[in-house]
Protein backbone atom coordinates (compact mmCIF):
# COMPACT_ATOMS: atom_id res chain seq x y z
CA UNK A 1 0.00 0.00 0.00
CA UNK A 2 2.60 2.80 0.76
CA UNK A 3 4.99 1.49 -2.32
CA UNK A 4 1.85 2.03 -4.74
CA UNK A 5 0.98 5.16 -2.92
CA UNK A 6 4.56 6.52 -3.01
CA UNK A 7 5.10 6.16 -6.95
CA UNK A 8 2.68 8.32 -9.59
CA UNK A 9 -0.13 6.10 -11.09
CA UNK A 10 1.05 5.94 -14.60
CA UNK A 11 4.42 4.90 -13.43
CA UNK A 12 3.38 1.86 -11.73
CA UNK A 13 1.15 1.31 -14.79
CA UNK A 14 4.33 1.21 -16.96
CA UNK A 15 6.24 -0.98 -14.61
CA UNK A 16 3.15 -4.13 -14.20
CA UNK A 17 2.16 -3.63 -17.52
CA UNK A 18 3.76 -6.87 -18.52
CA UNK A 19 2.69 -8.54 -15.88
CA UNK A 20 -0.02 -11.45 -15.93
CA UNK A 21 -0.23 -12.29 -12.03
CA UNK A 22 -0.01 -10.61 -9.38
CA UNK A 23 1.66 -12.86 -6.57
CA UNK A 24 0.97 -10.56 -3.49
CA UNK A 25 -2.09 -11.40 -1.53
CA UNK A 26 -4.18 -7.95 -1.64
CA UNK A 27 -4.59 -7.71 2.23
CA UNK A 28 -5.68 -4.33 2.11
CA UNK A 29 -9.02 -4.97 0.64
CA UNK A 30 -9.34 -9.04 1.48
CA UNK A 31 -7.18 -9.34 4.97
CA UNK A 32 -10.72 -8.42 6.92
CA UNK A 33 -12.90 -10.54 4.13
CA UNK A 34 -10.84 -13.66 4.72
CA UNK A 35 -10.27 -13.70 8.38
CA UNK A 36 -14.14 -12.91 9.96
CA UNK A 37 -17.21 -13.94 9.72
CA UNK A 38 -19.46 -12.75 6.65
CA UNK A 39 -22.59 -12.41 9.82
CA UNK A 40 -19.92 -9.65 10.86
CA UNK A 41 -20.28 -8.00 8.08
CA UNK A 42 -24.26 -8.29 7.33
CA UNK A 43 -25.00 -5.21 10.09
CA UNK A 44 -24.61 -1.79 8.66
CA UNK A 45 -22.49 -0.37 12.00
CA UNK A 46 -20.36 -3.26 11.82
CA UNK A 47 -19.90 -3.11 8.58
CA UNK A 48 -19.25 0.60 8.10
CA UNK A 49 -16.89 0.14 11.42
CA UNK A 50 -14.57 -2.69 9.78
CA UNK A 51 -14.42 -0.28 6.84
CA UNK A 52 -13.03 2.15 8.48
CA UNK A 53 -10.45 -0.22 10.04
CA UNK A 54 -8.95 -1.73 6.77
CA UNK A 55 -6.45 1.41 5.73
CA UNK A 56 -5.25 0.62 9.55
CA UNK A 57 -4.73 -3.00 9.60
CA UNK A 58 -3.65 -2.46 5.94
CA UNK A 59 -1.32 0.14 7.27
CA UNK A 60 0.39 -2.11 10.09
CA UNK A 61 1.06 -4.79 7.01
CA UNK A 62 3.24 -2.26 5.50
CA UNK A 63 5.00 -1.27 8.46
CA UNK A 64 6.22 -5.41 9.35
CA UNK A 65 7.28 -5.09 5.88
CA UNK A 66 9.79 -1.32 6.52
CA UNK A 67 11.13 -3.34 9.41
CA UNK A 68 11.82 -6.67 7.26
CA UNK A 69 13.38 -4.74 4.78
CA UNK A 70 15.76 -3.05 7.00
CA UNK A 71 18.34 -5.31 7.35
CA UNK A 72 18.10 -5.57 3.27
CA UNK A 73 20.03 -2.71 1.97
CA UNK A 74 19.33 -3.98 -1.22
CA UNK A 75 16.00 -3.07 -1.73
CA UNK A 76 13.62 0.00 -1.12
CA UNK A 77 12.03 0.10 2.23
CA UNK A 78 8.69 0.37 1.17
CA UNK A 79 9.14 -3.10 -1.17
CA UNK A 80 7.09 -5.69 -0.32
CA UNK A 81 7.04 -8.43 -3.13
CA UNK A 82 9.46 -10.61 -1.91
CA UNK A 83 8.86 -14.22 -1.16
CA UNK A 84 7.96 -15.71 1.88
């Protein structure tokens, strides 16, 4: 979420324009989807409540991934399509 944020649109369009799959799991919109109930998600309040939550869960995803990149000098902080 913060690498796509930090680069301009059509850049990022140029750079996965070749690409067929994406491997990355898309946790920002499916992390809440795949891990609770769908009842959860049938009440309005609830629902508009966990919607409200995903940039922040989505957002603590990213930041595991600044502090596993750390030690890799390698690559950009904000990368996160490495494997495993």
């Amino acid at each position: 979420m913060l690498y796509d944020q930090k680069q301009l649109p059509e850049l990022r369009y140029m750079r996965q324009f070749h690409d067929d799959i994406s491997p990355n799991f898309n946790y920002e919109q499916d992390i809440l989807n795949k891990s609770l109930s769908p009842y959860m998600f049938q009440n309005v309040r609830m629902f508009n409540f966990l919607d409200k939550l995903r940039p922040i869960i989505a957002l603590s995803f990213d930041q595991m991934n600044i502090i596993k990149n750390f030690k890799n000098y390698m690559v950009n902080k904000y990368h996160y399509k490495q494997i495993g």
